[in-house]
PDB file of N, CA and C in Angstrom:
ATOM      1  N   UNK A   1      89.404  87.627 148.557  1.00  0.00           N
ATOM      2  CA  UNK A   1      88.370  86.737 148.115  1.00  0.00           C
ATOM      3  C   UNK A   1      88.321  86.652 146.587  1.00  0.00           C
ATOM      4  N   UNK A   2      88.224  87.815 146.139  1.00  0.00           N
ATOM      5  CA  UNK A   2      88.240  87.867 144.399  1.00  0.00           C
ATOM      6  C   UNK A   2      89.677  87.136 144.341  1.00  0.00           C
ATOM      7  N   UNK A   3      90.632  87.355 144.652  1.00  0.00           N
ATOM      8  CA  UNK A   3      92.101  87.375 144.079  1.00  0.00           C
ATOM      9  C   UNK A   3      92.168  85.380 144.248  1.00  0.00           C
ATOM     10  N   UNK A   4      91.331  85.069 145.093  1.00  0.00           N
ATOM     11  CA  UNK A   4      91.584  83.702 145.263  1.00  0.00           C
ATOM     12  C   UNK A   4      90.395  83.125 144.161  1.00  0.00           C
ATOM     13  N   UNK A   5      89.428  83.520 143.997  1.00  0.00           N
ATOM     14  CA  UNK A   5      88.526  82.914 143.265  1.00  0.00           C
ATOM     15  C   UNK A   5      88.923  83.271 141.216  1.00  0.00           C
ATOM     16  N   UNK A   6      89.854  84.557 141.594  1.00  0.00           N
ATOM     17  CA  UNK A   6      90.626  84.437 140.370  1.00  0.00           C
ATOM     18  C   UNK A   6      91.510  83.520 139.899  1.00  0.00           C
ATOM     19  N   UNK A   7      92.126  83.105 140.937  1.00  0.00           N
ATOM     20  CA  UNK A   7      93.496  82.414 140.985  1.00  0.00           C
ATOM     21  C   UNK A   7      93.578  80.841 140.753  1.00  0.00           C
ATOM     22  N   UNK A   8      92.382  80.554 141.485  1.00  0.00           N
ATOM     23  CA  UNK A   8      91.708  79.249 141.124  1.00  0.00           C
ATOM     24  C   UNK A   8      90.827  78.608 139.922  1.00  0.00           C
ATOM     25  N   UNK A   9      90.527  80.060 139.366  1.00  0.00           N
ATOM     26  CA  UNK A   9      89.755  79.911 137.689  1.00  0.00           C
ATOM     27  C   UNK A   9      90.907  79.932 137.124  1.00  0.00           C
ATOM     28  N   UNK A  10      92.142  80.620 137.023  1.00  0.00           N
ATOM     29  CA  UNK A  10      93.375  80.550 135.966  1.00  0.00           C
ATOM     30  C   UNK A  10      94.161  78.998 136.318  1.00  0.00           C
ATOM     31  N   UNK A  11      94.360  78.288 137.369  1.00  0.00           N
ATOM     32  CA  UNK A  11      94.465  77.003 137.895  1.00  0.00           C
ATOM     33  C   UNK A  11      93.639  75.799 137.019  1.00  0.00           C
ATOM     34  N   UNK A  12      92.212  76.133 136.900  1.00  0.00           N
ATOM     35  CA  UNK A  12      91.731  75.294 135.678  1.00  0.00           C
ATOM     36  C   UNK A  12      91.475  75.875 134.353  1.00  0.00           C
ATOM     37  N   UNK A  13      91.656  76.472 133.992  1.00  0.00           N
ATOM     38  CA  UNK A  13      91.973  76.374 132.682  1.00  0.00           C
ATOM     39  C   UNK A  13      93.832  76.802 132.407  1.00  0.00           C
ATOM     40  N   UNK A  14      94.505  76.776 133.201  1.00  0.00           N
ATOM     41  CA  UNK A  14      95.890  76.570 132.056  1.00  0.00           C
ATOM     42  C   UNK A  14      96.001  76.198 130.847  1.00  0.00           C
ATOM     43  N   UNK A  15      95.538  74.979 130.699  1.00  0.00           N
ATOM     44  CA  UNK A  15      95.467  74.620 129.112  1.00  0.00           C
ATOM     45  C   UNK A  15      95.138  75.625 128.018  1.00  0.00           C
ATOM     46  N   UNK A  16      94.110  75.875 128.709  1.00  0.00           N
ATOM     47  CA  UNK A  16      93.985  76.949 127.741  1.00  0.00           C
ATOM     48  C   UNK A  16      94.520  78.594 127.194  1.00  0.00           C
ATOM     49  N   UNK A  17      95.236  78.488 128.560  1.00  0.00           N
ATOM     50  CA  UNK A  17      96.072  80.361 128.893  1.00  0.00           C
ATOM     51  C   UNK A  17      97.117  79.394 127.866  1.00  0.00           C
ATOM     52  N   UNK A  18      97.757  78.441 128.211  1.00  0.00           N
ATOM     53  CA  UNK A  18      98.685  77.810 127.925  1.00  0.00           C
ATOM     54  C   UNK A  18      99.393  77.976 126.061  1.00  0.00           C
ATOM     55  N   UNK A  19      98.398  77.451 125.716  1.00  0.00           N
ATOM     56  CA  UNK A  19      97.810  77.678 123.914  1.00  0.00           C
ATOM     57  C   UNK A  19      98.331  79.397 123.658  1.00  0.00           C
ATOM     58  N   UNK A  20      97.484  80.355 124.118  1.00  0.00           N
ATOM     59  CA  UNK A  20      97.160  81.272 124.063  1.00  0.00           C
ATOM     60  C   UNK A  20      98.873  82.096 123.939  1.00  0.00           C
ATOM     61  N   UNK A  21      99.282  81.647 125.170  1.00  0.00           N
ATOM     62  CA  UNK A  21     101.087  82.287 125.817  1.00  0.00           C
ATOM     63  C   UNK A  21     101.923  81.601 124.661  1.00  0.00           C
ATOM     64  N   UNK A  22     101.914  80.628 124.613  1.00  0.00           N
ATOM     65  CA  UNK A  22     102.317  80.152 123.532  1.00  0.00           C
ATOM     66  C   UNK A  22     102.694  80.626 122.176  1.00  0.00           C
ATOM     67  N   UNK A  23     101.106  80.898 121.636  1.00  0.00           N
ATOM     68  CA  UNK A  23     101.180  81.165 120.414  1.00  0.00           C
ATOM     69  C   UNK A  23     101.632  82.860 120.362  1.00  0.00           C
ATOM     70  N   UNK A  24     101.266  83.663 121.617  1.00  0.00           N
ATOM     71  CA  UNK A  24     101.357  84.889 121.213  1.00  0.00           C
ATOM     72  C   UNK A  24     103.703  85.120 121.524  1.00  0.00           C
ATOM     73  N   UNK A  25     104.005  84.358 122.364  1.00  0.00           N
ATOM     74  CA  UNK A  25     105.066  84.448 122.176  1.00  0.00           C
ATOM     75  C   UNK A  25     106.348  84.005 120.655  1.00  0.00           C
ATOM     76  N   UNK A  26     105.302  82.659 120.257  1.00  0.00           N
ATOM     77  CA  UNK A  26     105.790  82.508 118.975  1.00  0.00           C
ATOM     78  C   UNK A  26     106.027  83.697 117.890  1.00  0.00           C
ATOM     79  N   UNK A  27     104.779  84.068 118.151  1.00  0.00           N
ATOM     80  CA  UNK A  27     104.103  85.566 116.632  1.00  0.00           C
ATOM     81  C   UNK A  27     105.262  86.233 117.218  1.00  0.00           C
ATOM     82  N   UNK A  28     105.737  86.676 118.694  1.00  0.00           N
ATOM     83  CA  UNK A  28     106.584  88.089 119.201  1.00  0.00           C
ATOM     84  C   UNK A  28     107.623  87.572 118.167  1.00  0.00           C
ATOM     85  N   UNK A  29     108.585  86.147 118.858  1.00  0.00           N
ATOM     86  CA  UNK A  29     109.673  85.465 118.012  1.00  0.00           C
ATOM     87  C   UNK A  29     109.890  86.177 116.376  1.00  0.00           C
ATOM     88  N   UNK A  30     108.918  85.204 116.273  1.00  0.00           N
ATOM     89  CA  UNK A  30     108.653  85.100 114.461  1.00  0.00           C
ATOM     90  C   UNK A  30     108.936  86.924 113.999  1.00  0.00           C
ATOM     91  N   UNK A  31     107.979  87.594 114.573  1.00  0.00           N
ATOM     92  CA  UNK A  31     108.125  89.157 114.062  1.00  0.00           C
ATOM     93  C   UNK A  31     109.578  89.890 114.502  1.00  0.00           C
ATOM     94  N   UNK A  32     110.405  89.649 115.655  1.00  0.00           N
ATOM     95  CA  UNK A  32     111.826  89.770 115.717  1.00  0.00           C
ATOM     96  C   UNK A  32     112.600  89.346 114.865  1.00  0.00           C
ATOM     97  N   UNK A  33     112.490  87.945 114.362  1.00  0.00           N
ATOM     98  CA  UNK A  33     113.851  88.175 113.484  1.00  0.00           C
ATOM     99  C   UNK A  33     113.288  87.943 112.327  1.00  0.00           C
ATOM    100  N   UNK A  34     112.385  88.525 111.782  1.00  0.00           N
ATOM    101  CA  UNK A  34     112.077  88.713 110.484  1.00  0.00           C
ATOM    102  C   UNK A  34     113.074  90.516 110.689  1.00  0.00           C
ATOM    103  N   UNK A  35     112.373  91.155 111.456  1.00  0.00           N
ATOM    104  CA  UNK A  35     112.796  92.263 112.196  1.00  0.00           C
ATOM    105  C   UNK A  35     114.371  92.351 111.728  1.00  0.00           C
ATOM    106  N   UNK A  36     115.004  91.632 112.180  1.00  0.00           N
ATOM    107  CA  UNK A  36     116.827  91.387 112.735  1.00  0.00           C
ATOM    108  C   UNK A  36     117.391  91.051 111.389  1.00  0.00           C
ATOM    109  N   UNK A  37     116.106  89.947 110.686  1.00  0.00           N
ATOM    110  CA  UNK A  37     117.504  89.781 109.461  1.00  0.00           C
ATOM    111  C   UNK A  37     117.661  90.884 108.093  1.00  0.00           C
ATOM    112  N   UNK A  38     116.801  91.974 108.272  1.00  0.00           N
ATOM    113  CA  UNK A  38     117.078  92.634 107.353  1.00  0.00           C
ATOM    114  C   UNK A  38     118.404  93.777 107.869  1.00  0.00           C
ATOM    115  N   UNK A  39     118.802  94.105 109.130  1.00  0.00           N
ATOM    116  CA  UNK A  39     120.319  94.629 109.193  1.00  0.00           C
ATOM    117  C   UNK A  39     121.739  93.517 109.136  1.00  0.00           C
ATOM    118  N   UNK A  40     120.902  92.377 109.034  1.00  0.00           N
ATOM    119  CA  UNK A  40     122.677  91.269 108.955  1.00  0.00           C
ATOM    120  C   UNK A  40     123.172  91.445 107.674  1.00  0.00           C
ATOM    121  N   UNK A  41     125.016  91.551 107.819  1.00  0.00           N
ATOM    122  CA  UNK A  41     125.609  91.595 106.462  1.00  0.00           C
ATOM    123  C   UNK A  41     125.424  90.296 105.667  1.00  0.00           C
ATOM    124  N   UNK A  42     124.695  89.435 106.189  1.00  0.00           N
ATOM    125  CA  UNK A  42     124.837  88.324 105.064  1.00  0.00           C
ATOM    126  C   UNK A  42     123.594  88.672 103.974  1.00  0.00           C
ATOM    127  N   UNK A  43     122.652  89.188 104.513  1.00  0.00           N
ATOM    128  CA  UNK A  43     121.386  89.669 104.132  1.00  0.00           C
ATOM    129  C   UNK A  43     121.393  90.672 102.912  1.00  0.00           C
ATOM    130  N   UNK A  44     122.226  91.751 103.806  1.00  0.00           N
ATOM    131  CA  UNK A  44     122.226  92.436 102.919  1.00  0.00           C
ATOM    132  C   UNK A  44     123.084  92.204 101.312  1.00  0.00           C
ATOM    133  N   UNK A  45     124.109  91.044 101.667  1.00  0.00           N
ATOM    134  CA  UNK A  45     124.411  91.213 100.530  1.00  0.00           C
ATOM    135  C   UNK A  45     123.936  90.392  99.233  1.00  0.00           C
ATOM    136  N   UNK A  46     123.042  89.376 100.301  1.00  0.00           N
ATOM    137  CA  UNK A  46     122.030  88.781  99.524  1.00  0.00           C
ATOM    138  C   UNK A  46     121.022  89.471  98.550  1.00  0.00           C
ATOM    139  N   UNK A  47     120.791  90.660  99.159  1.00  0.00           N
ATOM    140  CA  UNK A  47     119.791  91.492  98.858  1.00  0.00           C
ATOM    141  C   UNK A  47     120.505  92.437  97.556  1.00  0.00           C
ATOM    142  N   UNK A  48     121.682  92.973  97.659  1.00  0.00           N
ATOM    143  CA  UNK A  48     122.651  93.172  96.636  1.00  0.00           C
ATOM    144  C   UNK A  48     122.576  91.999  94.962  1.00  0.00           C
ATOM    145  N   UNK A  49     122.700  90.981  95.844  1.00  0.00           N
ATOM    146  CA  UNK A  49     122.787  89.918  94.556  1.00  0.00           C
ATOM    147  C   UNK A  49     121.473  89.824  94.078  1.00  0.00           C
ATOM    148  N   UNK A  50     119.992  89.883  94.462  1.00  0.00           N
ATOM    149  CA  UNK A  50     119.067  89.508  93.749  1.00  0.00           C
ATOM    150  C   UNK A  50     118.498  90.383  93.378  1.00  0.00           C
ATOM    151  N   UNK A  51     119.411  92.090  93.471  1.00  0.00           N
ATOM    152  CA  UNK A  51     118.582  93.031  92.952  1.00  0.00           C
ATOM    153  C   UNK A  51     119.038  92.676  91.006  1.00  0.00           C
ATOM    154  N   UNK A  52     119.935  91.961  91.335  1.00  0.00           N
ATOM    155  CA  UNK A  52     120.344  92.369  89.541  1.00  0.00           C
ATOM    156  C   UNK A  52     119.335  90.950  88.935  1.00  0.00           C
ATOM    157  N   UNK A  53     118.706  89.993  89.841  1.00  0.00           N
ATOM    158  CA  UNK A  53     118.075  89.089  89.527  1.00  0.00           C
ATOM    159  C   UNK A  53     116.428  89.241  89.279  1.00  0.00           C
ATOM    160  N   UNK A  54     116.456  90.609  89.148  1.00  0.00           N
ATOM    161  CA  UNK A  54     114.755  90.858  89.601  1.00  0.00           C
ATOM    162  C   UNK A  54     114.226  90.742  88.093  1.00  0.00           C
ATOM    163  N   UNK A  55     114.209  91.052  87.151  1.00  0.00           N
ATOM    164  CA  UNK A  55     113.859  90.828  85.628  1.00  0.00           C
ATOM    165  C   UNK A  55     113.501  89.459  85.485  1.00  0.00           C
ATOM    166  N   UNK A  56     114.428  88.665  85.660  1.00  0.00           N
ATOM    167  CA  UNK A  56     114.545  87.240  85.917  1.00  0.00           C
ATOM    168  C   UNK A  56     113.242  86.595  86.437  1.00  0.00           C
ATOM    169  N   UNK A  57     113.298  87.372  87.422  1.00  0.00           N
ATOM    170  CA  UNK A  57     112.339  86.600  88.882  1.00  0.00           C
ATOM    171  C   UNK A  57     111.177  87.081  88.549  1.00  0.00           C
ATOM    172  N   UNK A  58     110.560  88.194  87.916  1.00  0.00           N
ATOM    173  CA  UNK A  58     109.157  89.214  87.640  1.00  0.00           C
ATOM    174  C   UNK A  58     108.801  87.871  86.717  1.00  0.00           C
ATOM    175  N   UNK A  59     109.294  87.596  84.815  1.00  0.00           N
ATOM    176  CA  UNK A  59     109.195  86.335  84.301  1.00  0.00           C
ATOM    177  C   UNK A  59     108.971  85.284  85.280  1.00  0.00           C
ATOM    178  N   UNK A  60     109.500  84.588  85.701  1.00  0.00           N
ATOM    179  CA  UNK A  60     109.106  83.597  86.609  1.00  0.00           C
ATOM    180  C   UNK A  60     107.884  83.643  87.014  1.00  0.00           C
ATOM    181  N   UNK A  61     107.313  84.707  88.164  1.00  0.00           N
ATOM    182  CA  UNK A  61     106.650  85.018  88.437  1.00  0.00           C
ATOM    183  C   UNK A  61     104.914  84.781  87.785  1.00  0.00           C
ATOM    184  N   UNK A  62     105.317  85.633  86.641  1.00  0.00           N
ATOM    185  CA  UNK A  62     104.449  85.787  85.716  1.00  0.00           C
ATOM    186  C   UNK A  62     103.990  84.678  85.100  1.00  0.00           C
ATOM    187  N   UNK A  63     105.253  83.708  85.125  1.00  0.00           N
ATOM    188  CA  UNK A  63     104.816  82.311  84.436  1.00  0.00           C
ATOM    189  C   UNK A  63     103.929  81.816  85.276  1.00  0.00           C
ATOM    190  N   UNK A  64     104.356  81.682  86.390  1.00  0.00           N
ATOM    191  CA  UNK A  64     103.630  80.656  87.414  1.00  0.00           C
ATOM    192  C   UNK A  64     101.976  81.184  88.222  1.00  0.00           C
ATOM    193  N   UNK A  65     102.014  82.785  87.925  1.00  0.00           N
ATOM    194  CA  UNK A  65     100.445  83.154  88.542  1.00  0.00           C
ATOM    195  C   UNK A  65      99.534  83.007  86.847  1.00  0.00           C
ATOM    196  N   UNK A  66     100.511  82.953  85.304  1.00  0.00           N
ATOM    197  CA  UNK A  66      99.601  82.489  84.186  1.00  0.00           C
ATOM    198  C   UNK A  66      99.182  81.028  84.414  1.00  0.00           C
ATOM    199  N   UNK A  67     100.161  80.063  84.531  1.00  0.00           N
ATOM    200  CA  UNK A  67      99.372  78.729  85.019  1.00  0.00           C
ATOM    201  C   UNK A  67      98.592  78.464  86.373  1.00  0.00           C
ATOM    202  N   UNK A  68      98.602  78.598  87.317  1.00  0.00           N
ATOM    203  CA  UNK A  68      97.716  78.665  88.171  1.00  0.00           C
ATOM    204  C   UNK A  68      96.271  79.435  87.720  1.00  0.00           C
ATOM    205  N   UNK A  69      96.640  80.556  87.315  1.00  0.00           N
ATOM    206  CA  UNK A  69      95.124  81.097  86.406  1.00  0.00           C
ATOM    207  C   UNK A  69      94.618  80.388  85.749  1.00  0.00           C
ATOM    208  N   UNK A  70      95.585  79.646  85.069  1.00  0.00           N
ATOM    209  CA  UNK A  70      95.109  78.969  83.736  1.00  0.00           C
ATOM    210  C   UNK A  70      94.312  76.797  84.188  1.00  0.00           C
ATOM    211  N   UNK A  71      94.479  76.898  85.408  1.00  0.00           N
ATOM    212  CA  UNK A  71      94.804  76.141  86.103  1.00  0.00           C
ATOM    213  C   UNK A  71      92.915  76.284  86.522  1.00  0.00           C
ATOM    214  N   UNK A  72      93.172  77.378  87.361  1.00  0.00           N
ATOM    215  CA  UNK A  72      91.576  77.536  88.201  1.00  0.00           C
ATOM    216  C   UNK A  72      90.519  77.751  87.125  1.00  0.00           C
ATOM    217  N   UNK A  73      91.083  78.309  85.774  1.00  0.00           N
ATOM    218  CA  UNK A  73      89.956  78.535  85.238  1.00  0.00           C
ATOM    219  C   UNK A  73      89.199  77.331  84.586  1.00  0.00           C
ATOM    220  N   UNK A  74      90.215  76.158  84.062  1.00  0.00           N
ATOM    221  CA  UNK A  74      89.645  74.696  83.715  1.00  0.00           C
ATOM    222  C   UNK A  74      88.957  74.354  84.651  1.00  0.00           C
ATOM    223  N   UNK A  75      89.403  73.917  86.156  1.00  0.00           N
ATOM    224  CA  UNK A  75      88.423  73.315  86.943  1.00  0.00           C
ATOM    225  C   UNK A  75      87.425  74.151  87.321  1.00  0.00           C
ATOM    226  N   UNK A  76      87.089  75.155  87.339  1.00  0.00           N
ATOM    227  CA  UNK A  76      86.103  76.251  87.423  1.00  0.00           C
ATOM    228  C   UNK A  76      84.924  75.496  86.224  1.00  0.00           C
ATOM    229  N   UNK A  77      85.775  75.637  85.226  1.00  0.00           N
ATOM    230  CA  UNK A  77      84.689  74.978  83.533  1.00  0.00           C
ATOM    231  C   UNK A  77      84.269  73.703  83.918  1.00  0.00           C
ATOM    232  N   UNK A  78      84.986  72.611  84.796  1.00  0.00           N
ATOM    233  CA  UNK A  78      84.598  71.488  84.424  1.00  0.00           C
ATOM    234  C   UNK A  78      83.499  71.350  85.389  1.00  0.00           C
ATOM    235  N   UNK A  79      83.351  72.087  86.496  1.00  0.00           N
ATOM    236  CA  UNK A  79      82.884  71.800  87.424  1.00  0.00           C
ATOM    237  C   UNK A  79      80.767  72.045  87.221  1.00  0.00           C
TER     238      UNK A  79
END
């Protein structure tokens, strides 16, 4: 009796389990091969090449969170 009156509440709402299966299988996806690509040799040797790029990239960096600062703090004033 329960097992049928269960069975028939998951029957109308699918849509909504639906969403739910969905998205939580995406997140599994997504967190696997974030997972996977840090042992591939292409990766790693990617990871080789941008260690000598990191000085480089910190500048960059730095440029772009000074304008965005510099950015929020005008419309902050004008507002």
């Amino acid at each position: 009796m329960l097992f049928k009156l269960s069975f028939n509440n998951m029957k109308k709402s699918i849509k909504d389990y639906s969403i739910y299966f969905l998205t939580l299988v995406l997140g599994v996806a997504i967190f696997y091969m974030f997972n996977s690509l840090e042992s591939q040799q292409a990766m790693l040797q990617v990871s080789r090449f941008t260690k000598r790029n990191d000085k480089i990239d910190d500048i960059y960096v730095r440029i772009c969170i000074s304008i965005c600062s510099s950015y929020i703090r005008i419309t902050n004033c004008i507002c």
